[in-house]
Protein backbone atom coordinates (compact mmCIF):
# COMPACT_ATOMS: atom_id res chain seq x y z
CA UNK A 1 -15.41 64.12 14.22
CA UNK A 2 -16.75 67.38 14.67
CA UNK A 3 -19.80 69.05 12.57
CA UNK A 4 -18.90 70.58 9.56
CA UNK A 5 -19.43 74.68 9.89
CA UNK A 6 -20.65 77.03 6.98
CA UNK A 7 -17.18 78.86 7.14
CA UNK A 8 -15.17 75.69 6.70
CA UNK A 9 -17.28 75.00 3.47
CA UNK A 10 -16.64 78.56 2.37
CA UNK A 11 -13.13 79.44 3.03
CA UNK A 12 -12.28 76.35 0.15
CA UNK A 13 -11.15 78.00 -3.25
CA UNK A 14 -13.31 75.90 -5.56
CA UNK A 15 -15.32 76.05 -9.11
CA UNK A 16 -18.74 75.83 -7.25
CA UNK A 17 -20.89 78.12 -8.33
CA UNK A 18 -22.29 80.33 -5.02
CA UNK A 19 -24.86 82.64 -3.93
CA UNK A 20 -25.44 85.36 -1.98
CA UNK A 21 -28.24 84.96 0.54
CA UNK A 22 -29.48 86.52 3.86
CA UNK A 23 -30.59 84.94 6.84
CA UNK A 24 -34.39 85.18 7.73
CA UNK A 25 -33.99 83.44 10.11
CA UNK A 26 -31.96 80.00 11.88
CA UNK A 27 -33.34 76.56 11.74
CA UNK A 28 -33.54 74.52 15.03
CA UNK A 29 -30.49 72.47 16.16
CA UNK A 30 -30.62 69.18 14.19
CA UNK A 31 -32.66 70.66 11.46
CA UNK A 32 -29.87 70.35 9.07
CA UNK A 33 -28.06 67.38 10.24
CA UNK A 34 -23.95 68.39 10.77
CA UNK A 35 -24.11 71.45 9.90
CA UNK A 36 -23.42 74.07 12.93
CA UNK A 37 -24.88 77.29 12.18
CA UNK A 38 -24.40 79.01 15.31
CA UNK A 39 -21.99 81.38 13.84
CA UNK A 40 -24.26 83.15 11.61
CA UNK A 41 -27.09 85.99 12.15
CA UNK A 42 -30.19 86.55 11.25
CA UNK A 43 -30.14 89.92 8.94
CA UNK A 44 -26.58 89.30 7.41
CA UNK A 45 -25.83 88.44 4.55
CA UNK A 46 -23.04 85.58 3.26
CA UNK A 47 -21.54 84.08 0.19
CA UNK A 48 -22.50 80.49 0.38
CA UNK A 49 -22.09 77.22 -2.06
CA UNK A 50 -25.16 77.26 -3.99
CA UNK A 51 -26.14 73.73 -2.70
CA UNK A 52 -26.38 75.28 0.85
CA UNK A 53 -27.67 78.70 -0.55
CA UNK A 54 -30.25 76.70 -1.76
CA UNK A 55 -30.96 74.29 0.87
CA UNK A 56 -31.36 77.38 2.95
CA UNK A 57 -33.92 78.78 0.72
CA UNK A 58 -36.14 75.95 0.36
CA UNK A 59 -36.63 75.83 4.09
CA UNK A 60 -37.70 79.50 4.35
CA UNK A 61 -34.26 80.49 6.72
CA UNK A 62 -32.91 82.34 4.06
CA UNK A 63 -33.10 84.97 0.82
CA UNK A 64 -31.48 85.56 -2.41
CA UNK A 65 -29.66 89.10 -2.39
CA UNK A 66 -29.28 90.27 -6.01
CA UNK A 67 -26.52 91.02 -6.80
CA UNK A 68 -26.86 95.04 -8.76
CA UNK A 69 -23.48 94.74 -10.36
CA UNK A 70 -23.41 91.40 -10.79
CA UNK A 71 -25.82 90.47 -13.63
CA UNK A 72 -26.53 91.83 -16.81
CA UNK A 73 -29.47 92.03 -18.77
CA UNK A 74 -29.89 91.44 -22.08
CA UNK A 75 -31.11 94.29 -24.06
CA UNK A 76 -34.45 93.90 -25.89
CA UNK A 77 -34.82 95.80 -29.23
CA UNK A 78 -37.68 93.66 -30.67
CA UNK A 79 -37.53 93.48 -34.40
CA UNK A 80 -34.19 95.13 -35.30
CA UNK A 81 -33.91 96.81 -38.72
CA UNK A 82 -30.86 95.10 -40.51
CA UNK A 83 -29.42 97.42 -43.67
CA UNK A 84 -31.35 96.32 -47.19
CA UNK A 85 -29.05 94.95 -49.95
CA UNK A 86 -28.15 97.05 -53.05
């Protein structure tokens, strides 16, 4: 059986929620036990399952890349001033 690679994991069309993250760096061979990583580079940036993105993140190999279009904000207008009853 060969090792599973990142791009096999990705190319599936599933509900799994995933994150953008870029590579710090790569973790030593056996680090992350059947997962081959050799065809990724440090500095770019992939879409990853979040389970992975996060795996990644934990061990210091990778980043989060926000997303500018992605997310909104919620606005924050403190007390609003509702119309008084007549």
């Amino acid at each position: 059986m060969r090792p599973l690679r990142l791009g096999d994991v990705t190319k599936h069309r599933s509900l799994a929620f995933s994150l953008r993250v870029r590579f710090v760096s790569l973790p030593k061979r056996g680090e992350f036990d059947g997962i081959d990583l050799d065809c990724y580079h440090v500095g770019q940036v992939y879409v990853l399952p979040s389970q992975l993105a996060t795996l990644l993140i934990l061990g210091g190999h990778a980043e989060l890349v926000e997303n500018q279009s992605g997310r909104a904000e919620a606005a924050d207008f403190g007390q609003p001033q509702f119309p008084k009853r007549r």
